[in-house]
ModelCIF file with pLDDT and N, C-alpha, C, O atoms, coordinates in Angstrom:
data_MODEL
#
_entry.id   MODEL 
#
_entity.id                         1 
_entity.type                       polymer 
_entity.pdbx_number_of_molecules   1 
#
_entity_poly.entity_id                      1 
_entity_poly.type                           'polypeptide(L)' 
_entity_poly.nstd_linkage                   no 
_entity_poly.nstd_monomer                   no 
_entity_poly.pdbx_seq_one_letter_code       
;(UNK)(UNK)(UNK)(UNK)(UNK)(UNK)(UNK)(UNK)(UNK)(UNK)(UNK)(UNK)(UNK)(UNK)(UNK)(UNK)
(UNK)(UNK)(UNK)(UNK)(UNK)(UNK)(UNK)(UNK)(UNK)(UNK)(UNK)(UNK)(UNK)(UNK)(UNK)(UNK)
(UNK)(UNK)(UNK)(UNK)(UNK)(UNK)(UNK)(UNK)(UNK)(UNK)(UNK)(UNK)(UNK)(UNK)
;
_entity_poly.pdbx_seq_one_letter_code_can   XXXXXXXXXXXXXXXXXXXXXXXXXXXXXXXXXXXXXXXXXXXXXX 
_entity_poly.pdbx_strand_id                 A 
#
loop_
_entity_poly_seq.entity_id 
_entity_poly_seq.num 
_entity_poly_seq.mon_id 
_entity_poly_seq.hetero 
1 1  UNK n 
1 2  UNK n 
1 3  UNK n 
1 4  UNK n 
1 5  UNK n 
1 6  UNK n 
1 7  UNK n 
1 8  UNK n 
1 9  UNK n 
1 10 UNK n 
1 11 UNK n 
1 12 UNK n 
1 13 UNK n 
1 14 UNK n 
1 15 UNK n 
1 16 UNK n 
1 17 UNK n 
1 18 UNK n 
1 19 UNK n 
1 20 UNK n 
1 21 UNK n 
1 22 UNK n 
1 23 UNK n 
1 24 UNK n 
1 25 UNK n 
1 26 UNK n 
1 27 UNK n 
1 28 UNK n 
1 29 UNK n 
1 30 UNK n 
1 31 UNK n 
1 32 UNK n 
1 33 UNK n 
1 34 UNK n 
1 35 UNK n 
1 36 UNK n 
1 37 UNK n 
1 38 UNK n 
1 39 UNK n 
1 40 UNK n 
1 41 UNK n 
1 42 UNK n 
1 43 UNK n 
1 44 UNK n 
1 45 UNK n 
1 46 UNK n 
#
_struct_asym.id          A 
_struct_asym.entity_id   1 
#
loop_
_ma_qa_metric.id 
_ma_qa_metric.mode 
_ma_qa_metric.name 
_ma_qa_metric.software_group_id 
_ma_qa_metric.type 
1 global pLDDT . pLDDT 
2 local  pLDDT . pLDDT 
#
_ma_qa_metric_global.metric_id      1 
_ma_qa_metric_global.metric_value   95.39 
_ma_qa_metric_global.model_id       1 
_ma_qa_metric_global.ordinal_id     1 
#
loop_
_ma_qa_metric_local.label_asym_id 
_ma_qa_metric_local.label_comp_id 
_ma_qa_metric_local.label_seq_id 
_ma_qa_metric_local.metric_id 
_ma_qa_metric_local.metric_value 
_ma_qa_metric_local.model_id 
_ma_qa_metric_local.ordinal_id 
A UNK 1  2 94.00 1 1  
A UNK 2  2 93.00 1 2  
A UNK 3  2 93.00 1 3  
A UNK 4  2 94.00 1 4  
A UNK 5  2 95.00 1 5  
A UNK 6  2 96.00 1 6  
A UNK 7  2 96.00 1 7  
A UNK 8  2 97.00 1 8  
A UNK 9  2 97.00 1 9  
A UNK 10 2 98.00 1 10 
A UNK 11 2 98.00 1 11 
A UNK 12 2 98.00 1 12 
A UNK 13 2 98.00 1 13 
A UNK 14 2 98.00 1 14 
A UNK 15 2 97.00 1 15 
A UNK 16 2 97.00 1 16 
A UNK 17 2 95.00 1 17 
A UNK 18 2 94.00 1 18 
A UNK 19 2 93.00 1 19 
A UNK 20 2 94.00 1 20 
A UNK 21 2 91.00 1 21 
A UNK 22 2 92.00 1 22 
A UNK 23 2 93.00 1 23 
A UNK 24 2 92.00 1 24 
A UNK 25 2 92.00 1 25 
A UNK 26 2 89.00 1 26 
A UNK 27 2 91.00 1 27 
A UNK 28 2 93.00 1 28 
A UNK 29 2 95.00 1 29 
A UNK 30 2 96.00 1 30 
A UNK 31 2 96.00 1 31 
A UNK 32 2 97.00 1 32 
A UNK 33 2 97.00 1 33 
A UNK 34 2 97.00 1 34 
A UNK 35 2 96.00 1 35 
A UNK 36 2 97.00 1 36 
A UNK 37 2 98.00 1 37 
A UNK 38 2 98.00 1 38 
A UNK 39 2 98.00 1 39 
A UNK 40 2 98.00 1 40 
A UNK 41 2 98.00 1 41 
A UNK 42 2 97.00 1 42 
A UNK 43 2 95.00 1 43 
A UNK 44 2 95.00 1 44 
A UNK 45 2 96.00 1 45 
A UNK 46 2 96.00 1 46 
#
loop_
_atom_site.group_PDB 
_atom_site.id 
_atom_site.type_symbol 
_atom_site.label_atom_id 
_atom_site.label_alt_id 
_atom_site.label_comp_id 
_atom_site.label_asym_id 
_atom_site.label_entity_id 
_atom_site.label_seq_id 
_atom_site.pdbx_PDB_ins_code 
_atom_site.Cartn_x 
_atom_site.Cartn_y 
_atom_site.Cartn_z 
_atom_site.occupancy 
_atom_site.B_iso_or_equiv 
_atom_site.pdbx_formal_charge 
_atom_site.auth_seq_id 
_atom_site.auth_comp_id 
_atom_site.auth_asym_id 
_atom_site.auth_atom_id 
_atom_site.pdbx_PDB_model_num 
ATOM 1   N N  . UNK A 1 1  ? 124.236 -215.153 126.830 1.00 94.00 ? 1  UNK A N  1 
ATOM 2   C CA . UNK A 1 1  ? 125.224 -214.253 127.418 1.00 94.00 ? 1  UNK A CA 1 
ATOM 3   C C  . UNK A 1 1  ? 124.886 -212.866 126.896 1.00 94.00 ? 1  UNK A C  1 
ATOM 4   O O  . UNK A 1 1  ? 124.761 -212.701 125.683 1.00 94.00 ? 1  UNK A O  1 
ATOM 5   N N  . UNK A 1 2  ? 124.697 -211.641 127.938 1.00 93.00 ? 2  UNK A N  1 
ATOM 6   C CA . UNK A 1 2  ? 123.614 -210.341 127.252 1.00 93.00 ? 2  UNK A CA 1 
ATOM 7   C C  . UNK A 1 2  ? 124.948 -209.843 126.322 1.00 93.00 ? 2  UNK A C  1 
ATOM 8   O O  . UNK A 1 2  ? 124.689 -209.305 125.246 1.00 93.00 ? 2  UNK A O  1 
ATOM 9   N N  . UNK A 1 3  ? 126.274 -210.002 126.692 1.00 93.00 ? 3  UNK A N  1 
ATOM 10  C CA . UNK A 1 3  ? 127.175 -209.043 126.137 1.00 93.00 ? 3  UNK A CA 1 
ATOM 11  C C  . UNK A 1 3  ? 127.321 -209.387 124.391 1.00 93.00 ? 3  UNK A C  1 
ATOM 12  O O  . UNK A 1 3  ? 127.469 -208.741 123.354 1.00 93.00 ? 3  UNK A O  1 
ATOM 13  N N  . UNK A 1 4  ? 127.156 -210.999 124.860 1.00 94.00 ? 4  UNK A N  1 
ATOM 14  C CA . UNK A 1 4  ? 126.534 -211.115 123.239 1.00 94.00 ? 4  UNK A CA 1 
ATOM 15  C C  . UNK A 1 4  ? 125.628 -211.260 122.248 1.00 94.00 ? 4  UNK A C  1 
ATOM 16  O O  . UNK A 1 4  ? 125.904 -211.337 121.051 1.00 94.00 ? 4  UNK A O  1 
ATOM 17  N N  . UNK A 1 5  ? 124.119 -211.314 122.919 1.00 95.00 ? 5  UNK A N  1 
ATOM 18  C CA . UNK A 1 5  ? 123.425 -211.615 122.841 1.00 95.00 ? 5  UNK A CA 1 
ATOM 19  C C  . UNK A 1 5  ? 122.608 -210.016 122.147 1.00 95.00 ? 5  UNK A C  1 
ATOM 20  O O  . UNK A 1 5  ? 121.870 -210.060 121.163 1.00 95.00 ? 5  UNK A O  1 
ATOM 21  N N  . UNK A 1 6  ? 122.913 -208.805 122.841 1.00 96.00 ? 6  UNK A N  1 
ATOM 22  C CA . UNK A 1 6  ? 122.785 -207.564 122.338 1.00 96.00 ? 6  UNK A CA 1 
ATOM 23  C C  . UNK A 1 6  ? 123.458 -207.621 121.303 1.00 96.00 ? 6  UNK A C  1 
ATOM 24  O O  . UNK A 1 6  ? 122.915 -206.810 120.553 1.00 96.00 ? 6  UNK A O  1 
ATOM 25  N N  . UNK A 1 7  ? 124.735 -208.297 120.517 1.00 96.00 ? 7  UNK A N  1 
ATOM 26  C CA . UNK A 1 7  ? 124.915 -207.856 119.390 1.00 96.00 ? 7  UNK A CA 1 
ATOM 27  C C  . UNK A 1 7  ? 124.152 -208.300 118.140 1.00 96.00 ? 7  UNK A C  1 
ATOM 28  O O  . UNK A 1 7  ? 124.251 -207.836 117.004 1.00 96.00 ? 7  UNK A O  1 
ATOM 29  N N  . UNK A 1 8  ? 123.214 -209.491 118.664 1.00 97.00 ? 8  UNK A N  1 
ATOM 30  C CA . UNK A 1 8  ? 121.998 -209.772 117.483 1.00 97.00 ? 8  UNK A CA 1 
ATOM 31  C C  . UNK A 1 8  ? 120.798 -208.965 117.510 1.00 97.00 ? 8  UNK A C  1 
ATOM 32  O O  . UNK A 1 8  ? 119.947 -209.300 116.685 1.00 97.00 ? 8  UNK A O  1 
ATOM 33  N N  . UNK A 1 9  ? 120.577 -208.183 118.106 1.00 97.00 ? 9  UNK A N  1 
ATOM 34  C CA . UNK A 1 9  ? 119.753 -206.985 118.242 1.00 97.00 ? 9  UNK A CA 1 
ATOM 35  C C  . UNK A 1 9  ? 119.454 -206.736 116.570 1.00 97.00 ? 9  UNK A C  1 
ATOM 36  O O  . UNK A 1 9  ? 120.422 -206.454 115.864 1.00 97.00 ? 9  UNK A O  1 
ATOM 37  N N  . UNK A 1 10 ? 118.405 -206.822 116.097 1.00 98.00 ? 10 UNK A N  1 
ATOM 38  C CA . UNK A 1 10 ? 118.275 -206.334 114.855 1.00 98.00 ? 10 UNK A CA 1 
ATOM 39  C C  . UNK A 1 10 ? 116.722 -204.960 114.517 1.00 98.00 ? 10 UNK A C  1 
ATOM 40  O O  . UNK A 1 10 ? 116.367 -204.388 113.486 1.00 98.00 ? 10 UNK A O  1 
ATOM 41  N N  . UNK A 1 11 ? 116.271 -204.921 115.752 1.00 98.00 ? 11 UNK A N  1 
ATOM 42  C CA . UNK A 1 11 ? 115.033 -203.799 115.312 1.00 98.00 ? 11 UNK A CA 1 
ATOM 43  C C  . UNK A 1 11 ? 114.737 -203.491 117.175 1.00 98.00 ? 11 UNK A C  1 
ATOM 44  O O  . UNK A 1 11 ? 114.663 -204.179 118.193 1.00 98.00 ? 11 UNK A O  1 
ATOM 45  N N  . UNK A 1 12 ? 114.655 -202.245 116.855 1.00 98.00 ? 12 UNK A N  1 
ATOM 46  C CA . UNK A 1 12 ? 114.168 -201.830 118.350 1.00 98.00 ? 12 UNK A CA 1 
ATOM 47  C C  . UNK A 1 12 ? 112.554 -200.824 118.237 1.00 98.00 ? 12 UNK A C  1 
ATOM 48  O O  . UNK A 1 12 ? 112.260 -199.782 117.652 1.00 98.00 ? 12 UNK A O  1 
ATOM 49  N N  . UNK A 1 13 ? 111.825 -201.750 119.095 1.00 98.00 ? 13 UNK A N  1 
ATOM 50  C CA . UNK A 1 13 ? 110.296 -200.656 118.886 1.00 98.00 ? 13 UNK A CA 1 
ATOM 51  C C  . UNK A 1 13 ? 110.215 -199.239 119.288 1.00 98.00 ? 13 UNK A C  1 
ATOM 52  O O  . UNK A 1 13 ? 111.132 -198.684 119.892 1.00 98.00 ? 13 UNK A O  1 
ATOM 53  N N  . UNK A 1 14 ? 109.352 -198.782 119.024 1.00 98.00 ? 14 UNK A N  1 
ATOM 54  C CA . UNK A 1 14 ? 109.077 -197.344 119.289 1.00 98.00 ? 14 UNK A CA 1 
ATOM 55  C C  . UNK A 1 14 ? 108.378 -197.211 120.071 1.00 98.00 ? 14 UNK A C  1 
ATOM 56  O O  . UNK A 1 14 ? 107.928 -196.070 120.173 1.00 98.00 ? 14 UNK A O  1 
ATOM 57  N N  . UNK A 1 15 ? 107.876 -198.277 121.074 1.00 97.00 ? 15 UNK A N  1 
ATOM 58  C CA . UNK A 1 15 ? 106.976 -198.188 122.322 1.00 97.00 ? 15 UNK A CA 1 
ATOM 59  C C  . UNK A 1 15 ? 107.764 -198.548 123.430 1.00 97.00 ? 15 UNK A C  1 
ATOM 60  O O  . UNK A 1 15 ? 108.908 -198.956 123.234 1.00 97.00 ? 15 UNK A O  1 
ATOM 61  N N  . UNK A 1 16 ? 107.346 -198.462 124.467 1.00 97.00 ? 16 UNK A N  1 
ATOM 62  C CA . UNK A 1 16 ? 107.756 -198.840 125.871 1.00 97.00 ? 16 UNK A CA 1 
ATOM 63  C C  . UNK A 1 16 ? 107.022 -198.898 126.580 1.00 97.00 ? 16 UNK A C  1 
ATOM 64  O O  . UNK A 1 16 ? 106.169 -198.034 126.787 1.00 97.00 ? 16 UNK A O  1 
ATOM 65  N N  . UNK A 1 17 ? 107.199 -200.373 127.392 1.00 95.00 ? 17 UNK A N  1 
ATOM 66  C CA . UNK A 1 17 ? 106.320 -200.678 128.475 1.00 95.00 ? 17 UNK A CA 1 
ATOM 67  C C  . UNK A 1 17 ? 107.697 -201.013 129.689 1.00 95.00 ? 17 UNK A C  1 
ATOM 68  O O  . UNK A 1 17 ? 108.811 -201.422 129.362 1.00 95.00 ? 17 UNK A O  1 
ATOM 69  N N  . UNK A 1 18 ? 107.191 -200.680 131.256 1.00 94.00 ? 18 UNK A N  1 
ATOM 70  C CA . UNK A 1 18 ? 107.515 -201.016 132.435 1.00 94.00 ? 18 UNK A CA 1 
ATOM 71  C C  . UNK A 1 18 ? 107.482 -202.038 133.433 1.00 94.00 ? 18 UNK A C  1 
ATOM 72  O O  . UNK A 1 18 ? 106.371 -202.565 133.470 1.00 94.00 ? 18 UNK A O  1 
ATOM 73  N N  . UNK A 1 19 ? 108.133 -202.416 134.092 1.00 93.00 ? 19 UNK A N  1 
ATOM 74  C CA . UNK A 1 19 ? 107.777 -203.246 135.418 1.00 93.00 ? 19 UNK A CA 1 
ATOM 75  C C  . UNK A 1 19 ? 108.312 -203.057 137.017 1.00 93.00 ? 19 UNK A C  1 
ATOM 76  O O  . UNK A 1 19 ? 109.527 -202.860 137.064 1.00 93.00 ? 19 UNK A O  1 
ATOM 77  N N  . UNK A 1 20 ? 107.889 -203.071 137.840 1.00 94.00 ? 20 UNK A N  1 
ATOM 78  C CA . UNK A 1 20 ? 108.432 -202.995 139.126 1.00 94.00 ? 20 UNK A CA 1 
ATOM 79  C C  . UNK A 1 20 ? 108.444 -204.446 139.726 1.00 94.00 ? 20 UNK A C  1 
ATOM 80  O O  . UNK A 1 20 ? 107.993 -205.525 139.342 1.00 94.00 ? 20 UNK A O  1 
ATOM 81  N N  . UNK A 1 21 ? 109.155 -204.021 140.838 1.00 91.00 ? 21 UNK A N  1 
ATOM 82  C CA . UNK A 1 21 ? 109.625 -205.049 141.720 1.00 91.00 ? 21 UNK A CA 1 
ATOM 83  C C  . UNK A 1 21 ? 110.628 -204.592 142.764 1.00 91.00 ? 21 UNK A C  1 
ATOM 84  O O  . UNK A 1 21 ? 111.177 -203.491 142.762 1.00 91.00 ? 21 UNK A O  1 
ATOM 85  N N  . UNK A 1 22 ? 110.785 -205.436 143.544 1.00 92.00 ? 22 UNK A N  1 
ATOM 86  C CA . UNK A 1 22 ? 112.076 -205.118 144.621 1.00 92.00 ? 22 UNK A CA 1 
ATOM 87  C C  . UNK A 1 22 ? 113.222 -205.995 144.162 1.00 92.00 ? 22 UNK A C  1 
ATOM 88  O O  . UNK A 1 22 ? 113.107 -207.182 143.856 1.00 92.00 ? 22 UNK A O  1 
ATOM 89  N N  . UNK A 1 23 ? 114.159 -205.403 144.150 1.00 93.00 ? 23 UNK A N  1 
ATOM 90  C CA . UNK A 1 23 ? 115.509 -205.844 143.888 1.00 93.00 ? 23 UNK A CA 1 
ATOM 91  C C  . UNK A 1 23 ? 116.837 -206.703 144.934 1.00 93.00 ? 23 UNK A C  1 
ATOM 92  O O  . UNK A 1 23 ? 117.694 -206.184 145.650 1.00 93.00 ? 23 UNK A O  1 
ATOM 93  N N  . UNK A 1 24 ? 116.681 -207.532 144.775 1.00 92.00 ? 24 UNK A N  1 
ATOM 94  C CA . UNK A 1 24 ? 117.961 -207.735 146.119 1.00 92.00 ? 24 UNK A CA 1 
ATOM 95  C C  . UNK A 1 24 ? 119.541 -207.391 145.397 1.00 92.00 ? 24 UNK A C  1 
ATOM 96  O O  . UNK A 1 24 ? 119.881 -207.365 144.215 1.00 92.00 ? 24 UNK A O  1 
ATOM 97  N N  . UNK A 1 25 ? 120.304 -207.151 146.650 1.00 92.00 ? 25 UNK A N  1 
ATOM 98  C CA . UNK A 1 25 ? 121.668 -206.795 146.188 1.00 92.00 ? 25 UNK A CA 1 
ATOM 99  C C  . UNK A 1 25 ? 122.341 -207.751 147.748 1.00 92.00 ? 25 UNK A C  1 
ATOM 100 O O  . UNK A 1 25 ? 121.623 -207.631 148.740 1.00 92.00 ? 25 UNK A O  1 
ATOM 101 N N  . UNK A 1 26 ? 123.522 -208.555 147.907 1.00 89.00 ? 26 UNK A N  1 
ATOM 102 C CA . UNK A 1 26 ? 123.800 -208.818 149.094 1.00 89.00 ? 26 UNK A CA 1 
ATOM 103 C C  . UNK A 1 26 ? 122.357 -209.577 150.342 1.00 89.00 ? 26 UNK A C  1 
ATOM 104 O O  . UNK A 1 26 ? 121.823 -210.685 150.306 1.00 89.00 ? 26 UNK A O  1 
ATOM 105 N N  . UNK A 1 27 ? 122.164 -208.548 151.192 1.00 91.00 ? 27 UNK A N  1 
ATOM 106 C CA . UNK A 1 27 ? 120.732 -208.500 152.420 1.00 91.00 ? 27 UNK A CA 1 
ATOM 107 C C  . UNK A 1 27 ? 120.457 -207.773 151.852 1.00 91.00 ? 27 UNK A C  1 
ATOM 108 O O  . UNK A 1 27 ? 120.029 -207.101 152.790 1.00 91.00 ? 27 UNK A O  1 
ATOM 109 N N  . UNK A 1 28 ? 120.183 -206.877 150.617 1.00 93.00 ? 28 UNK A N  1 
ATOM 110 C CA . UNK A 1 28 ? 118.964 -205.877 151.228 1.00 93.00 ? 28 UNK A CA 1 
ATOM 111 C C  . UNK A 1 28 ? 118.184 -205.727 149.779 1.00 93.00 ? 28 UNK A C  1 
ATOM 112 O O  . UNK A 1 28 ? 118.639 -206.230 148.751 1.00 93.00 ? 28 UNK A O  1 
ATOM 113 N N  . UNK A 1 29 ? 117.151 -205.094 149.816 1.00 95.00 ? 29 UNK A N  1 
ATOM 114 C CA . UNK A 1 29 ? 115.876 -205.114 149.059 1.00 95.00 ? 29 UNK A CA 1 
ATOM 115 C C  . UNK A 1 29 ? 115.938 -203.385 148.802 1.00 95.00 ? 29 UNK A C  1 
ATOM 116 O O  . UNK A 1 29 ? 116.159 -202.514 149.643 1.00 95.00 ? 29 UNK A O  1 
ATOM 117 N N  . UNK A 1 30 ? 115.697 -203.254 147.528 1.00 96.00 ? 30 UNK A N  1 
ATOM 118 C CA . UNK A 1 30 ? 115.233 -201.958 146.958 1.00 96.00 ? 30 UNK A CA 1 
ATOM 119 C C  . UNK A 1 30 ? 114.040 -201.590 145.621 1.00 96.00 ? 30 UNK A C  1 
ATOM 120 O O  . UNK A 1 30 ? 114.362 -201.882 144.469 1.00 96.00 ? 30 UNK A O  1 
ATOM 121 N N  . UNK A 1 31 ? 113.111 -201.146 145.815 1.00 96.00 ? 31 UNK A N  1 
ATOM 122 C CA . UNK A 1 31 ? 112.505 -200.890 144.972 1.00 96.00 ? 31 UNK A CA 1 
ATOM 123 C C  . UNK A 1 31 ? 113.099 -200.413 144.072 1.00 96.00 ? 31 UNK A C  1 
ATOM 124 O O  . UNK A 1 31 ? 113.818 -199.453 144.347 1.00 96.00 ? 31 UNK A O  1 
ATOM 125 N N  . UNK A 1 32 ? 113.016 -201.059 142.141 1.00 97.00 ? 32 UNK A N  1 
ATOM 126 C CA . UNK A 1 32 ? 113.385 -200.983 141.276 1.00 97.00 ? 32 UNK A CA 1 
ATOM 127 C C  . UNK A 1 32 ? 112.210 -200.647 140.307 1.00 97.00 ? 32 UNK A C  1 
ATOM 128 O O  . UNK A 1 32 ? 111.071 -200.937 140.674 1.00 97.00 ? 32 UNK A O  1 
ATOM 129 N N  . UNK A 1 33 ? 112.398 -200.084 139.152 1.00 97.00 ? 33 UNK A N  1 
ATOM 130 C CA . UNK A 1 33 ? 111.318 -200.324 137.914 1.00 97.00 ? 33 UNK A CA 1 
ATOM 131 C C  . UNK A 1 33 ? 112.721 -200.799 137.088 1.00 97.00 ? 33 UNK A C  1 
ATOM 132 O O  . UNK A 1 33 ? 113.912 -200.672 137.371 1.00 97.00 ? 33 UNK A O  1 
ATOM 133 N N  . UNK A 1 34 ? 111.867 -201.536 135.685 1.00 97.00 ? 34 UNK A N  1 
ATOM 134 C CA . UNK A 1 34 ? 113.147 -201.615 134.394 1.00 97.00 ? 34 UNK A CA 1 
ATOM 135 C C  . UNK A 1 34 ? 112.182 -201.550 133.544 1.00 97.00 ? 34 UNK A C  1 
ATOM 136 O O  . UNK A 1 34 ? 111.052 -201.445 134.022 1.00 97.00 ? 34 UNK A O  1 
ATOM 137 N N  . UNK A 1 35 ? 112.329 -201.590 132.062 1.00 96.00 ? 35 UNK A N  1 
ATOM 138 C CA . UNK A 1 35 ? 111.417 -201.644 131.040 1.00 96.00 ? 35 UNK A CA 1 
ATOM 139 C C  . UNK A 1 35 ? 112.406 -201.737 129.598 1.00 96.00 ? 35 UNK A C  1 
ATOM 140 O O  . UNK A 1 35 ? 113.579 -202.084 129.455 1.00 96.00 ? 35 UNK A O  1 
ATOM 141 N N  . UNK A 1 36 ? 111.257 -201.211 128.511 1.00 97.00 ? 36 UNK A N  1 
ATOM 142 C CA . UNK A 1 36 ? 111.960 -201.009 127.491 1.00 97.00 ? 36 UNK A CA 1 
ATOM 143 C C  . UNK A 1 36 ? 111.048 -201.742 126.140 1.00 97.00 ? 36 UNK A C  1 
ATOM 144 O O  . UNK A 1 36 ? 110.419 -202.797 126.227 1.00 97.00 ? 36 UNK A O  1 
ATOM 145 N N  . UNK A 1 37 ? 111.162 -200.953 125.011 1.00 98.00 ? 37 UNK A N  1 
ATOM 146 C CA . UNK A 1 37 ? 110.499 -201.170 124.376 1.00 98.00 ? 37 UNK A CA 1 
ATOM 147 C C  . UNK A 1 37 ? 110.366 -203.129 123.765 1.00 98.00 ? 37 UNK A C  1 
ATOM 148 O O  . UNK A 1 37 ? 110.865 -204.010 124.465 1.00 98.00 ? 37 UNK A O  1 
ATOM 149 N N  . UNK A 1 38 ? 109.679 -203.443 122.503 1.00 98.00 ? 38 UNK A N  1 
ATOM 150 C CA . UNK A 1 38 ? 109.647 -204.660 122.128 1.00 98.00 ? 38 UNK A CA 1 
ATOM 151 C C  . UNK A 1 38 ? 111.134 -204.701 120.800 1.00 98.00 ? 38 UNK A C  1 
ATOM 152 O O  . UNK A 1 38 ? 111.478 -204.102 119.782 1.00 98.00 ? 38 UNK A O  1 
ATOM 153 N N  . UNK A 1 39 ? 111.478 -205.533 121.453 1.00 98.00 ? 39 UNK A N  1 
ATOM 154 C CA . UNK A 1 39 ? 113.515 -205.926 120.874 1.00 98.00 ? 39 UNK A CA 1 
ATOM 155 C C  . UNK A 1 39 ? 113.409 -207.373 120.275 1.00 98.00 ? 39 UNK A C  1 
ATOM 156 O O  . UNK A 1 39 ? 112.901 -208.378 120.772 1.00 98.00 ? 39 UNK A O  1 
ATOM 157 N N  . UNK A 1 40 ? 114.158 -207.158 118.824 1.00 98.00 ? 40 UNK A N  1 
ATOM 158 C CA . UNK A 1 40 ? 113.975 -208.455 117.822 1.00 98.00 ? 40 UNK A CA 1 
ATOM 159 C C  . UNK A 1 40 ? 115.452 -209.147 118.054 1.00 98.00 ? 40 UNK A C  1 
ATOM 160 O O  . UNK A 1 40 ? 116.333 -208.326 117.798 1.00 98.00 ? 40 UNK A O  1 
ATOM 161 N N  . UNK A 1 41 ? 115.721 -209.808 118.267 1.00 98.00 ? 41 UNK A N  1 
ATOM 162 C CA . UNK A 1 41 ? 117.081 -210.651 118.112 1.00 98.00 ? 41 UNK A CA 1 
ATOM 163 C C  . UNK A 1 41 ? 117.369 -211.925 117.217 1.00 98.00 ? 41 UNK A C  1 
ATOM 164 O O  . UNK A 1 41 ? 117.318 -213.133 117.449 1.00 98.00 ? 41 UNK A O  1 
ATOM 165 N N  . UNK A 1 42 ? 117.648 -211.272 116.249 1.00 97.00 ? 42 UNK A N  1 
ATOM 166 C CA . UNK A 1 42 ? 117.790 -212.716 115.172 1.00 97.00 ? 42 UNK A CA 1 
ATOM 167 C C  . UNK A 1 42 ? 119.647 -213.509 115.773 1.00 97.00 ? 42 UNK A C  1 
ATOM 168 O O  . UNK A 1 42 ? 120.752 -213.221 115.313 1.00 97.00 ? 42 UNK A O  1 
ATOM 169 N N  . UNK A 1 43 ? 119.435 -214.135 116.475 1.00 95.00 ? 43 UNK A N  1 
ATOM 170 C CA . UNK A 1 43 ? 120.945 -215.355 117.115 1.00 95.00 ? 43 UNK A CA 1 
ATOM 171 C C  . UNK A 1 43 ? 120.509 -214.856 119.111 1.00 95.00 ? 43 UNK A C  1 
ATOM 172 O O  . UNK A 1 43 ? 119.452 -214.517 119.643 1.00 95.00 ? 43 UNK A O  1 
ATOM 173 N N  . UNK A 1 44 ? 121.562 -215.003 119.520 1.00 95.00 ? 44 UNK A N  1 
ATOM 174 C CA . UNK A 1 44 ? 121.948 -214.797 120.488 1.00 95.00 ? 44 UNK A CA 1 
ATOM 175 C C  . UNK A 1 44 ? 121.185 -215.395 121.984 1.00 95.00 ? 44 UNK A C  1 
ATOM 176 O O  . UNK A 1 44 ? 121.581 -215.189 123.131 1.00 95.00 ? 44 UNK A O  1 
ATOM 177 N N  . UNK A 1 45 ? 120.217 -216.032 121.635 1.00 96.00 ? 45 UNK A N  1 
ATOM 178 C CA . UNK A 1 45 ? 119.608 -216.387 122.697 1.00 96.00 ? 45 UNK A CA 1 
ATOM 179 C C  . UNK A 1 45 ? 118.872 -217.764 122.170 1.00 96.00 ? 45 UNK A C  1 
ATOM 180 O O  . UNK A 1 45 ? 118.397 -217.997 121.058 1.00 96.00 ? 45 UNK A O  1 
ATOM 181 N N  . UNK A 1 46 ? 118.916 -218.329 122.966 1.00 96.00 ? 46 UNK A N  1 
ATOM 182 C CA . UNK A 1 46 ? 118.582 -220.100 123.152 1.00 96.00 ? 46 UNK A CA 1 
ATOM 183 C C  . UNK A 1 46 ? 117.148 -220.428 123.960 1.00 96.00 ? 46 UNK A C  1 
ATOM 184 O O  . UNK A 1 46 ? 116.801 -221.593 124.154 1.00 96.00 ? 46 UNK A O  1 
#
C-alpha cells in the first residue's frame, strides 16, 4: 500500500533515471514519462 509503504523510505539516491510509456485513464491513452532516483525501503513492501 504506497501510502504506507513511503513511510519506510529510508535513503533516497542522488541520481535519476526515466521511463516512458502511454498511459490509459477511462478510453483514452496519453503519453507519460515517470522516473526517479534509486529508493531503499527497509518494511513496507512484500
Amino acid at each position: 500500500i504506497a501510502v504506507e509503504a513511503v513511510k519506510h523510505i529510508s535513503a533516497v539516491g542522488n541520481d535519476f533515471g526515466s521511463a516512458l510509456g502511454a498511459c490509459g485513464k477511462g478510453t483514452q491513452m496519453v503519453w507519460v514519462s515517470s522516473g526517479g532516483p534509486h529508493m531503499r525501503f527497509d518494511g513496507g513492501i512484500l
